[in-house]
C-alpha atoms as a PDB file:
ATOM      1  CA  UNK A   1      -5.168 -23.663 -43.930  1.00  0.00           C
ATOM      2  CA  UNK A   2      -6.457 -19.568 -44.363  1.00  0.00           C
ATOM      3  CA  UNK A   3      -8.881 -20.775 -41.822  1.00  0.00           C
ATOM      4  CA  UNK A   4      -7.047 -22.021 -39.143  1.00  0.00           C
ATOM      5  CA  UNK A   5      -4.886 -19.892 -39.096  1.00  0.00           C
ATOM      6  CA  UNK A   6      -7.577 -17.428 -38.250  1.00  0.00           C
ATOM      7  CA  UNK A   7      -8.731 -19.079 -36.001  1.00  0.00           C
ATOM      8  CA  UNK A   8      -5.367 -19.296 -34.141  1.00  0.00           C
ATOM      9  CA  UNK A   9      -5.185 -15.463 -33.961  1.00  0.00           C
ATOM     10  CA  UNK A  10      -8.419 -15.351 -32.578  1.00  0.00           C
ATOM     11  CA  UNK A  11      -8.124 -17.618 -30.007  1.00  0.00           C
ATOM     12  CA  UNK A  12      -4.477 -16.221 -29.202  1.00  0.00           C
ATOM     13  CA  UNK A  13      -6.416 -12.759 -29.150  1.00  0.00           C
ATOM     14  CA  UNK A  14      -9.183 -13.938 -26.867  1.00  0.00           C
ATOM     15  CA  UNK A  15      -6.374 -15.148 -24.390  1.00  0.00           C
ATOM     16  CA  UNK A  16      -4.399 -11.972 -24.400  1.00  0.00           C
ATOM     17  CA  UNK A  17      -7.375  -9.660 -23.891  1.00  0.00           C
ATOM     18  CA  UNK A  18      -8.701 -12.340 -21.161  1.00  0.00           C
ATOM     19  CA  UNK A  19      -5.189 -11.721 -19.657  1.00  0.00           C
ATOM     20  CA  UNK A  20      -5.427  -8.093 -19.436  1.00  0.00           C
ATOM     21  CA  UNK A  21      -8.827  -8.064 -18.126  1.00  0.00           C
ATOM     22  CA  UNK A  22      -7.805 -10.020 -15.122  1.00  0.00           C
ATOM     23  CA  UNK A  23      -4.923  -7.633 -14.053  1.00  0.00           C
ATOM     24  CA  UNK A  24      -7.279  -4.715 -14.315  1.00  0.00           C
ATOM     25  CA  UNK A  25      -8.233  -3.167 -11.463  1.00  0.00           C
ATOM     26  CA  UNK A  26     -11.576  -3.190  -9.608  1.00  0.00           C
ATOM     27  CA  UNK A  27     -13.367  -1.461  -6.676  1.00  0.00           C
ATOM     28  CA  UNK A  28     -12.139  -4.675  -4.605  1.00  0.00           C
ATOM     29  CA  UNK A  29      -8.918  -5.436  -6.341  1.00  0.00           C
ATOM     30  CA  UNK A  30      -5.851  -3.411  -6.788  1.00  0.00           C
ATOM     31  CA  UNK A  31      -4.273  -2.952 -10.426  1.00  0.00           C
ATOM     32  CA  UNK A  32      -0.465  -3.778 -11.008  1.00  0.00           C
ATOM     33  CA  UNK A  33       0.253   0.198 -10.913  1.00  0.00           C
ATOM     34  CA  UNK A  34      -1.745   0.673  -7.521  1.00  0.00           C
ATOM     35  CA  UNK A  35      -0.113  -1.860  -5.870  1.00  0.00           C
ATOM     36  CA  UNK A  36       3.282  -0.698  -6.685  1.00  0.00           C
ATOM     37  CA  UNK A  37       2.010   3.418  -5.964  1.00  0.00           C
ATOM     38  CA  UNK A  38       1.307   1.370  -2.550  1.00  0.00           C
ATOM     39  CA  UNK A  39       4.351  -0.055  -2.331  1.00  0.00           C
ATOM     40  CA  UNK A  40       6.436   3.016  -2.873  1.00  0.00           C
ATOM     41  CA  UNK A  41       3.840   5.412  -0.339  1.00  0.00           C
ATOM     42  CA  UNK A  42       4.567   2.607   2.108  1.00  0.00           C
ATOM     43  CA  UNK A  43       8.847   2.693   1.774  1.00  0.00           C
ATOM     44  CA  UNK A  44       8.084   6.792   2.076  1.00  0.00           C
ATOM     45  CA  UNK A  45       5.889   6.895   5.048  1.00  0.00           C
ATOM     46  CA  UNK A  46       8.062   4.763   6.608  1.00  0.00           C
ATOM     47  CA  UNK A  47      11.460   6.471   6.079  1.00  0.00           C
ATOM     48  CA  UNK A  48       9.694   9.050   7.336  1.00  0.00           C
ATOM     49  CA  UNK A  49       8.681   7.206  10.290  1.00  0.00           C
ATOM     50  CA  UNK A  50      12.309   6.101  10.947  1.00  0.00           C
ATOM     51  CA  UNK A  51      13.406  10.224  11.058  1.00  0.00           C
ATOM     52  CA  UNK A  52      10.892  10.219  14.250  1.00  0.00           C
ATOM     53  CA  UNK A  53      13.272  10.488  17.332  1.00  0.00           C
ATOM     54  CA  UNK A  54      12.536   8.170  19.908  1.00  0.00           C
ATOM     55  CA  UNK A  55      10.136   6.141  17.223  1.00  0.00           C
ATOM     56  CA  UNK A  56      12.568   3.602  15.846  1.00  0.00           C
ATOM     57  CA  UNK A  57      13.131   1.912  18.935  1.00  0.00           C
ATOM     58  CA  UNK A  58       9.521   0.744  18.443  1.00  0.00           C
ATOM     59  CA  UNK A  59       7.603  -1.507  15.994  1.00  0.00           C
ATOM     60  CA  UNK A  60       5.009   0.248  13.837  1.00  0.00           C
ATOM     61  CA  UNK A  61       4.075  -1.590  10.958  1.00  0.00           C
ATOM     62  CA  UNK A  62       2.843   0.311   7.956  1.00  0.00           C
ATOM     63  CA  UNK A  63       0.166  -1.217   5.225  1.00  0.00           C
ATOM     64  CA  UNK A  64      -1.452   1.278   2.391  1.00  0.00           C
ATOM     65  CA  UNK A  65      -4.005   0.264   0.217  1.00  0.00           C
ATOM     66  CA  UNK A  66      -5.288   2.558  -2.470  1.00  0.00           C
ATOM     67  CA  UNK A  67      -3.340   5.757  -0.732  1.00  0.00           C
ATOM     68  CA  UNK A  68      -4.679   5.399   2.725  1.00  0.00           C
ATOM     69  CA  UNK A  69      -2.153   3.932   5.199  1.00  0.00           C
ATOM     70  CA  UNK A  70      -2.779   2.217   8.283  1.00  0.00           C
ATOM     71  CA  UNK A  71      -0.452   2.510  10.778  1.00  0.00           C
ATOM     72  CA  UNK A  72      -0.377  -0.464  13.724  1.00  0.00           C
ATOM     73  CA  UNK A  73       1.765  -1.724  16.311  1.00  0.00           C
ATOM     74  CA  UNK A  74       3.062   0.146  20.277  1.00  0.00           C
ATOM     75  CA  UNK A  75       4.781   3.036  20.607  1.00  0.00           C
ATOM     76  CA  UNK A  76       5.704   4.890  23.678  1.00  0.00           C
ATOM     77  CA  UNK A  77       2.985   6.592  24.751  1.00  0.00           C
ATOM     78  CA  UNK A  78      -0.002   9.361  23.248  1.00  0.00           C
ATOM     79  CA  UNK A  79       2.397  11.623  22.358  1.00  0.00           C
ATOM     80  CA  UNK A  80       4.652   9.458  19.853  1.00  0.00           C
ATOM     81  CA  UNK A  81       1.384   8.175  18.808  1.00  0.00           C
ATOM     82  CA  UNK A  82       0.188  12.063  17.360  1.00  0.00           C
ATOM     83  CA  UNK A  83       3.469  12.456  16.001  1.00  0.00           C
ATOM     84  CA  UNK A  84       3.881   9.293  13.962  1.00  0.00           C
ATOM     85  CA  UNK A  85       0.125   9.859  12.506  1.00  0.00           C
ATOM     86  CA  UNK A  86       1.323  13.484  11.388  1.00  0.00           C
ATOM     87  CA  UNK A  87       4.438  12.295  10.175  1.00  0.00           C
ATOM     88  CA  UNK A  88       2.571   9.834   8.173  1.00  0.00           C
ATOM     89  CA  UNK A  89      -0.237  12.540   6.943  1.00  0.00           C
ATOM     90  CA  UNK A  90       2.408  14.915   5.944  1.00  0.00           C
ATOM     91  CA  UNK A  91       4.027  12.672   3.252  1.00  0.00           C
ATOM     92  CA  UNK A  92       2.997  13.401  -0.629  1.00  0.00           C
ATOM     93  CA  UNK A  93       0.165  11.118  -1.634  1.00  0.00           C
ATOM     94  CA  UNK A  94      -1.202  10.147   1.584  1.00  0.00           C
ATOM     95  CA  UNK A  95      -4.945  10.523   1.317  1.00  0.00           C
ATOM     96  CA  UNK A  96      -5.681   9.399   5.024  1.00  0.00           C
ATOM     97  CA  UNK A  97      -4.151   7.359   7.797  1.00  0.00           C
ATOM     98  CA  UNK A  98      -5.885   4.819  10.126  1.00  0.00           C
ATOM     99  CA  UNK A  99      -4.389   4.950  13.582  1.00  0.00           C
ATOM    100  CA  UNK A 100      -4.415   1.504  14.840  1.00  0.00           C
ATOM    101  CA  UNK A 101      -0.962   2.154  17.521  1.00  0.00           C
ATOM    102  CA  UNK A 102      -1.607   1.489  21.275  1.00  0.00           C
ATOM    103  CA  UNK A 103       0.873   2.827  23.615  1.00  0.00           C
ATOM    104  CA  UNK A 104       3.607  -0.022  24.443  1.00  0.00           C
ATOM    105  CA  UNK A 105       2.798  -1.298  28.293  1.00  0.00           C
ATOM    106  CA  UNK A 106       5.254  -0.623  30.881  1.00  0.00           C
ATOM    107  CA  UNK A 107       7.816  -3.454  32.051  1.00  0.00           C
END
């Protein structure tokens, strides 16, 4: 009975540490912590975002992955376009913003 029982904790140990292995992260995937860190840079670049006059009438969309957030959709025109990019550089923990917005076209 000594034996299996030993053998139970082992295997029970083997699965646990197999289990923490897989939510570590790795240069392609993103650890539990990172992707919440995302999460919350995300909700604070785009509060910011919202405090933009004149922005939230338009749909940016904002991703971040690893600290650098990509900002997409159609704004205005080039000026609301430099302004939501600072906006977006100037919150804490930004490490650097991909500018993907197109000015909106005219109806």
């Amino acid at each position: 009975m000594g034996n299996m029982n030993r053998l139970f904790v082992w295997l029970v140990m083997a699965v646990f540490l197999g289990a923490v292995a897989a939510c570590a992260p790795t240069a392609e995937r993103r650890g539990t912590g990172e992707v919440i860190d995302d999460a919350t840079l995300t909700a604070r670049v785009k509060t910011a975002l919202i405090r933009v006059e004149g922005l939230s009438a338009f749909k940016v969309d904002v991703n971040t992955n690893r600290g650098e957030v990509q900002l997409t959709g159609f704004v205005r025109d080039e000026d609301m376009i430099r302004q939501s990019v600072d906006t977006a550089r100037a919150v804490p923990g930004v490490v650097r913003v991909h500018n993907d917005l197109r000015v909106a076209p005219r109806r």
